[in-house]
C-alpha atoms as a PDB file:
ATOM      1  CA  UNK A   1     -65.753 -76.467  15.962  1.00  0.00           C
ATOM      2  CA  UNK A   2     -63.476 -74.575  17.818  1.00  0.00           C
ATOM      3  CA  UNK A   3     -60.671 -72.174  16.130  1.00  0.00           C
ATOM      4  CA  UNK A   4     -57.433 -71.669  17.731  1.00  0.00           C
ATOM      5  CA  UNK A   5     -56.821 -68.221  19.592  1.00  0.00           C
ATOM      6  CA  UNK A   6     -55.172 -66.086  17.849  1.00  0.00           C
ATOM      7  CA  UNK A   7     -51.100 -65.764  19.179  1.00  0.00           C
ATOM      8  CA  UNK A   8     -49.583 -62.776  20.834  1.00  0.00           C
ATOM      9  CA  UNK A   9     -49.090 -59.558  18.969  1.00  0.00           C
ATOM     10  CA  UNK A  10     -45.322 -58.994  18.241  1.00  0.00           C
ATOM     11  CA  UNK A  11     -44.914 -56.169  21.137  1.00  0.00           C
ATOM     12  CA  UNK A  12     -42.135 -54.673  18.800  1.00  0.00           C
ATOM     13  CA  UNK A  13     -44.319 -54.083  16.245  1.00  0.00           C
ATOM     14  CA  UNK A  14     -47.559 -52.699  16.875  1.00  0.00           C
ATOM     15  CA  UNK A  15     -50.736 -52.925  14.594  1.00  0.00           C
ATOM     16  CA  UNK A  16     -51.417 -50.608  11.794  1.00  0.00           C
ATOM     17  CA  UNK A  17     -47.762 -48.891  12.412  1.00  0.00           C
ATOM     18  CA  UNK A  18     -45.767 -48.070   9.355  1.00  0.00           C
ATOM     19  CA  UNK A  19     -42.497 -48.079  10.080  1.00  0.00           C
ATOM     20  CA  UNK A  20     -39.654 -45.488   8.109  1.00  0.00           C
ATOM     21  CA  UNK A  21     -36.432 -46.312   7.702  1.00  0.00           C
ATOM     22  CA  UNK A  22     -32.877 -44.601   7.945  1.00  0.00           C
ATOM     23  CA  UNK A  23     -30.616 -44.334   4.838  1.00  0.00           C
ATOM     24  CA  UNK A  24     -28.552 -47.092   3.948  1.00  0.00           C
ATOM     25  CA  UNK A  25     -25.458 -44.400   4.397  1.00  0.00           C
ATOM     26  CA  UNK A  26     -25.706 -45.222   7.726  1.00  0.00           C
ATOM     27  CA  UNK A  27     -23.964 -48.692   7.112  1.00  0.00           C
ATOM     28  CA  UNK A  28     -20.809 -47.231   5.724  1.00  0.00           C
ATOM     29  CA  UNK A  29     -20.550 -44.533   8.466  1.00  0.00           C
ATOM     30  CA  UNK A  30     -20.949 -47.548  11.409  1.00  0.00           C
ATOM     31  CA  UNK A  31     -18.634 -49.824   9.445  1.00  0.00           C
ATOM     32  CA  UNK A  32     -15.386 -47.437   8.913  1.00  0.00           C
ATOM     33  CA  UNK A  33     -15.977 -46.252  12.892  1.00  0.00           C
ATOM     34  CA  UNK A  34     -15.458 -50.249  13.655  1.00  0.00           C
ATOM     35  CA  UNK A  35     -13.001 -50.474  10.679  1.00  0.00           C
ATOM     36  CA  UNK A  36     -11.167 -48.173  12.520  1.00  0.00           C
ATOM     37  CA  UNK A  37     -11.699 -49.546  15.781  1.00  0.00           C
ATOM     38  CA  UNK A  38     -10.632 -52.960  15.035  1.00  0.00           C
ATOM     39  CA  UNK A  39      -8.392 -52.326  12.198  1.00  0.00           C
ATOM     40  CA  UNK A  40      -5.651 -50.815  14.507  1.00  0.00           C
ATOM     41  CA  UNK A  41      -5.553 -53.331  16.791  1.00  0.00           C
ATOM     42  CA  UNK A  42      -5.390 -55.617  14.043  1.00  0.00           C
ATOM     43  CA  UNK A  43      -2.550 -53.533  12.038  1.00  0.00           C
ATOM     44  CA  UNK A  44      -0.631 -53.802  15.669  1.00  0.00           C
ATOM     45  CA  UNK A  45      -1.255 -57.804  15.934  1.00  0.00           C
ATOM     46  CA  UNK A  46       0.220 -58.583  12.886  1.00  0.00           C
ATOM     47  CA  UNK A  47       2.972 -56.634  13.491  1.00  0.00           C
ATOM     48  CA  UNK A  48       3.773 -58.007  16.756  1.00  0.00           C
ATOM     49  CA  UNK A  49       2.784 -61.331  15.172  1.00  0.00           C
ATOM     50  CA  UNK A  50       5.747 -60.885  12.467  1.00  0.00           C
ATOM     51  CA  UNK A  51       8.823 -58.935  14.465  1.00  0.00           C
ATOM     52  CA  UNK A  52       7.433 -61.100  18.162  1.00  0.00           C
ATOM     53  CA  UNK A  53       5.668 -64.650  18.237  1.00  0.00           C
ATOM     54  CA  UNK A  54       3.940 -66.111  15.752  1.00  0.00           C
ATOM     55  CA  UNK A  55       1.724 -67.352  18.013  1.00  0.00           C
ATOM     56  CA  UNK A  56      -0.132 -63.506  17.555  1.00  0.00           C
ATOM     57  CA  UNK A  57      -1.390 -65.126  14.543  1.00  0.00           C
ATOM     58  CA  UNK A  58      -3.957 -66.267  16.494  1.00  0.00           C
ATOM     59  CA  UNK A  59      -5.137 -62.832  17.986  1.00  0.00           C
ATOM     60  CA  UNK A  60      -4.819 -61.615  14.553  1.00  0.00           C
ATOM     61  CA  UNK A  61      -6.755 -64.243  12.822  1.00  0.00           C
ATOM     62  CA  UNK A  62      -9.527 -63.789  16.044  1.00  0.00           C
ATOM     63  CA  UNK A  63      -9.908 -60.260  15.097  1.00  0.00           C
ATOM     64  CA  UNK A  64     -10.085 -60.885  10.871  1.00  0.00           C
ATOM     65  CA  UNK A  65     -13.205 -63.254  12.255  1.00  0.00           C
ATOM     66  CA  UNK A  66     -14.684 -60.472  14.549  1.00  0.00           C
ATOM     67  CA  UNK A  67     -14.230 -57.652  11.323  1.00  0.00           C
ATOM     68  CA  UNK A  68     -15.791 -60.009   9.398  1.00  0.00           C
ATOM     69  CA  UNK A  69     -19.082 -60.876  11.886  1.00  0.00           C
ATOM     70  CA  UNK A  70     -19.643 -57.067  12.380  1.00  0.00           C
ATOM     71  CA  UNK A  71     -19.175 -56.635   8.457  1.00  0.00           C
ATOM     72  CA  UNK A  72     -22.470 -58.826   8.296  1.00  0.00           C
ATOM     73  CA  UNK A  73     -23.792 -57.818  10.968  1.00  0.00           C
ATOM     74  CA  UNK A  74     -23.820 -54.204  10.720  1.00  0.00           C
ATOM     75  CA  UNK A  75     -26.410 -53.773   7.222  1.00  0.00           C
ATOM     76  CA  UNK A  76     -29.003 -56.172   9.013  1.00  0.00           C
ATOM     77  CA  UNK A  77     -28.632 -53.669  12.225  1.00  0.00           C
ATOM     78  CA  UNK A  78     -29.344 -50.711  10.340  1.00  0.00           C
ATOM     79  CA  UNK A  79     -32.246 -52.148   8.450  1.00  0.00           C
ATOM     80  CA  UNK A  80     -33.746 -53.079  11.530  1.00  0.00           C
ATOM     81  CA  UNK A  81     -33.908 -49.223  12.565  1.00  0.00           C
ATOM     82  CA  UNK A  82     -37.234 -47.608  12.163  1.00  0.00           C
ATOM     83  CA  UNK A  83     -39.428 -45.190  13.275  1.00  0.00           C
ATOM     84  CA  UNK A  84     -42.651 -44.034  13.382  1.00  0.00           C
ATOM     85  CA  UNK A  85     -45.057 -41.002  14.150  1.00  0.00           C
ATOM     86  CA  UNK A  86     -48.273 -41.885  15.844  1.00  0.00           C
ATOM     87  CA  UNK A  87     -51.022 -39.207  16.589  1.00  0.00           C
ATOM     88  CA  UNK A  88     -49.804 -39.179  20.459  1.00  0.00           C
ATOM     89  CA  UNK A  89     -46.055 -40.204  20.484  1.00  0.00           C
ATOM     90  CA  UNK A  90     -42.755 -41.102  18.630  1.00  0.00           C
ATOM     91  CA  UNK A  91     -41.825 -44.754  18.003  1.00  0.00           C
ATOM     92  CA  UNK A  92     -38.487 -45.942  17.741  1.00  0.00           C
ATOM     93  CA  UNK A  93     -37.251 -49.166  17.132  1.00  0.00           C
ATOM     94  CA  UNK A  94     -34.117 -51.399  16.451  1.00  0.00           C
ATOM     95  CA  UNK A  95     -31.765 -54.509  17.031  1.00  0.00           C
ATOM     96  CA  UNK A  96     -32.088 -57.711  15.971  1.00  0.00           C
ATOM     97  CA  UNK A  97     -30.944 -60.354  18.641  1.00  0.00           C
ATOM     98  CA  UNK A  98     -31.641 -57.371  21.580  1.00  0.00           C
ATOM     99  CA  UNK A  99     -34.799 -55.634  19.946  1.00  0.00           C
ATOM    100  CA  UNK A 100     -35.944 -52.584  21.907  1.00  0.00           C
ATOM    101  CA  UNK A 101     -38.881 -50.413  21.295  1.00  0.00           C
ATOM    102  CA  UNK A 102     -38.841 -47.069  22.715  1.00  0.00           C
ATOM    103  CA  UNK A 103     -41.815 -44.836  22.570  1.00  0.00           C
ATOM    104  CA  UNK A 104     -41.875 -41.310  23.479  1.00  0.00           C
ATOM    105  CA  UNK A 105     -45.043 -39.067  23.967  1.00  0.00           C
ATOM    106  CA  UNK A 106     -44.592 -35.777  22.123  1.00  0.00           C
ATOM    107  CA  UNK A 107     -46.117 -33.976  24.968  1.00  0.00           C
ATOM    108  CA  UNK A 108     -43.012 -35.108  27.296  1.00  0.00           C
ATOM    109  CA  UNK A 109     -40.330 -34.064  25.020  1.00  0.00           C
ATOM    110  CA  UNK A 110     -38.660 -31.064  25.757  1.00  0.00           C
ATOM    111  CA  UNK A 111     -36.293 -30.197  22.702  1.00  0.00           C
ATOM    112  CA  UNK A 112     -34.598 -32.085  19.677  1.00  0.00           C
ATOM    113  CA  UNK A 113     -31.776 -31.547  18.700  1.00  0.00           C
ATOM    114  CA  UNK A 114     -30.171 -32.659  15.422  1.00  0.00           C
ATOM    115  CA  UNK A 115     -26.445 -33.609  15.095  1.00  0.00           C
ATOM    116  CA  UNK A 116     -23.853 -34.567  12.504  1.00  0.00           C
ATOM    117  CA  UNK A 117     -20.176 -35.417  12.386  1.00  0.00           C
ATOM    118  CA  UNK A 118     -17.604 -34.877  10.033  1.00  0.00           C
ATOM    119  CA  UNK A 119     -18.257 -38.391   8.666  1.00  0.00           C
ATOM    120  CA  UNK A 120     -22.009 -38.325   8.686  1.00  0.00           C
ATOM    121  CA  UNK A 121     -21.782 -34.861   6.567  1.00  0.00           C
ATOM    122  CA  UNK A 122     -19.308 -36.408   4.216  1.00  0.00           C
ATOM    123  CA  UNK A 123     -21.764 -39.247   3.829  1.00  0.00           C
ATOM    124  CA  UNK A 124     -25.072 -36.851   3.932  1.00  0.00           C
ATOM    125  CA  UNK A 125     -26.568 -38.081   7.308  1.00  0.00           C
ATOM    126  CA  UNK A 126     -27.661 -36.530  10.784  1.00  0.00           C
ATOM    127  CA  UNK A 127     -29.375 -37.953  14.402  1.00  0.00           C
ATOM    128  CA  UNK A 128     -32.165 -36.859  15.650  1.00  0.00           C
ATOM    129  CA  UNK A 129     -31.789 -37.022  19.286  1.00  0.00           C
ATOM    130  CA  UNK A 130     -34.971 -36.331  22.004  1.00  0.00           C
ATOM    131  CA  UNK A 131     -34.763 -34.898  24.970  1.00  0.00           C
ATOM    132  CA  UNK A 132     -37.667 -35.271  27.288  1.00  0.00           C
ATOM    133  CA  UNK A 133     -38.646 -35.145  31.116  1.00  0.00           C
ATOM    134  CA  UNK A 134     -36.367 -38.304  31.836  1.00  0.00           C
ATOM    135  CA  UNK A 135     -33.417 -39.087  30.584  1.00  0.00           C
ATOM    136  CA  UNK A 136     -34.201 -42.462  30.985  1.00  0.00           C
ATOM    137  CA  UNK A 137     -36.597 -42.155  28.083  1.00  0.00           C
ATOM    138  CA  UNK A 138     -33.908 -39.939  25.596  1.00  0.00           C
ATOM    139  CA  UNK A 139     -34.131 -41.251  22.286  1.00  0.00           C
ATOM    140  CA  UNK A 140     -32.239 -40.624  18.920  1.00  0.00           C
ATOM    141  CA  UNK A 141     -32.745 -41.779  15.543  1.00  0.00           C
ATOM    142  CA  UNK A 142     -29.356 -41.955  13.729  1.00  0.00           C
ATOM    143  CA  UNK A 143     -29.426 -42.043   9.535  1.00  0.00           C
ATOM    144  CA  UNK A 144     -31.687 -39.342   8.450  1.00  0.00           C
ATOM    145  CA  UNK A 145     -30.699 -37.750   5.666  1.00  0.00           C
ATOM    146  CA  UNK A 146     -30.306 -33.762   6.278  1.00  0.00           C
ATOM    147  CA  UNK A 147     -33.702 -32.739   4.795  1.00  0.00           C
ATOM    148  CA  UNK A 148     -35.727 -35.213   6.796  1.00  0.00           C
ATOM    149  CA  UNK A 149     -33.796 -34.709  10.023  1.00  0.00           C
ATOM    150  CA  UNK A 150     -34.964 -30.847   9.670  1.00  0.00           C
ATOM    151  CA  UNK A 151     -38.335 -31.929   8.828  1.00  0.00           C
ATOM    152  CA  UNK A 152     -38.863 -34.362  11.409  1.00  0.00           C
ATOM    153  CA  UNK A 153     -37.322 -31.978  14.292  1.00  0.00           C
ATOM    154  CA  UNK A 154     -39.899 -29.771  12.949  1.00  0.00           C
ATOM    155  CA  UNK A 155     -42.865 -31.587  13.162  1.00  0.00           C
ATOM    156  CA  UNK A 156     -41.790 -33.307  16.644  1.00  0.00           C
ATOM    157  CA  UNK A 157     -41.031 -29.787  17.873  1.00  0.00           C
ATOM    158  CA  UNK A 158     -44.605 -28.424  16.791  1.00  0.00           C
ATOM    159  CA  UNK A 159     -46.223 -31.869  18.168  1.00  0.00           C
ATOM    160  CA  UNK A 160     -44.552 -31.570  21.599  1.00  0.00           C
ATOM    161  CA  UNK A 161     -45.521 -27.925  21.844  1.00  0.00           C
ATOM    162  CA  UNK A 162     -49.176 -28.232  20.783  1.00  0.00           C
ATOM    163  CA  UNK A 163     -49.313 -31.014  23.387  1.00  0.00           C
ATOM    164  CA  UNK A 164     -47.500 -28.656  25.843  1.00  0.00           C
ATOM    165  CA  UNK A 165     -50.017 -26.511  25.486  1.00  0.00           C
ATOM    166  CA  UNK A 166     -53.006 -28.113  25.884  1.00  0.00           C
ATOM    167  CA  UNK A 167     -51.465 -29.325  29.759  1.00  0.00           C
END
C-alpha cells in the first residue's frame, strides 16, 4: 500500500519557526495615515459633488467603498506581519494576497536603526529598519513597541557583530 507524498512545505513559513508579532497599535497608526489620505480627497468630492455636478456622487461614493476595503483590509495586513530570529539570520514576513518572506543573515547586516514618528510615539510604536551589504535586501519591521524595538536592535546588533567577527 502506497501513501501519498507528502505536499510542498509552505515556503513562507518554514518548519519549526515561531513567528512574533507586531502590536495591534500598528492598525490605528496605518489606518488614520490612509484616513487621511483618502479622507481629503473625499472631503473635496463631496464638496464639488454639492456646489458642481452631482454626478461627483459617484467619485465620492467610489472612494466611501475604497475607505471601507482598506478599513478591512488593514487589521488582517498587520496580523500577517511577523518575525523571527533564527540561530544564523532574521526572518521577516508579511502580506496576505502578495506574501513576501525576506530573510537576512545577521552576519551581512551592517547597522539597525530604530525609528518613530510623531504618530507612532503617540501610539507607543517604533520600526526596526536593517541595513545590510545590499540594499536590495534592507528590511524593517514596523509595530514594535519601544522596549522590544531596543531589545531587538540589541540583540541583532550583537548577532551581526559576533558573526562579523568570526569572517
Amino acid at each position: 500500500m502506497t501513501h501519498p507524498a507528502p505536499g510542498p512545505a509552505d515556503p513562507f513559513d518554514p518548519p519549526g519557526v515561531t513567528w512574533d508579532r507586531v502590536s495591534p497599535r500598528l492598525i490605528p497608526a496605518r489606518l488614520v495615515v490612509v484616513g487621511i489620505w483618502l479622507g481629503l480627497p473625499l472631503v473635496v468630492t463631496v464638496l464639488l459633488a454639492v456646489l458642481v455636478t452631482p454626478w461627483l456622487w459617484i467619485a465620492t461614493a467610489a472612494l466611501v467603498v475604497l475607505l471601507a476595503w482598506v478599513g478591512v483590509l488593514v487589521p488582517r495586513q498587520v496580523r500577517a506581519i511577523g518575525y523571527a530570529e533564527r540561530d544564523d539570520d532574521l526572518l521577516i514576513r508579511s502580506g496576505i494576497l502578495f506574501r513576501e518572506l525576506v530573510v537576512v543573515p545577521y552576519g551581512r547586516m551592517q547597522f539597525v536603526d530604530v525609528t518613530a514618528g510623531p504618530l507612532d510615539r503617540r501610539l507607543n510604536i517604533a520600526k526596526v529598519q536593517l541595513h545590510t551589504a545590499s540594499a536590495s535586501t534592507d528590511a524593517e519591521i514596523p509595530g514594535l513597541t519601544p522596549d522590544e524595538a531596543e531589545r531587538l536592535r540589541d540583540r541583532l546588533t550583537a548577532r551581526g557583530e559576533a558573526r562579523l567577527a568570526g569572517l
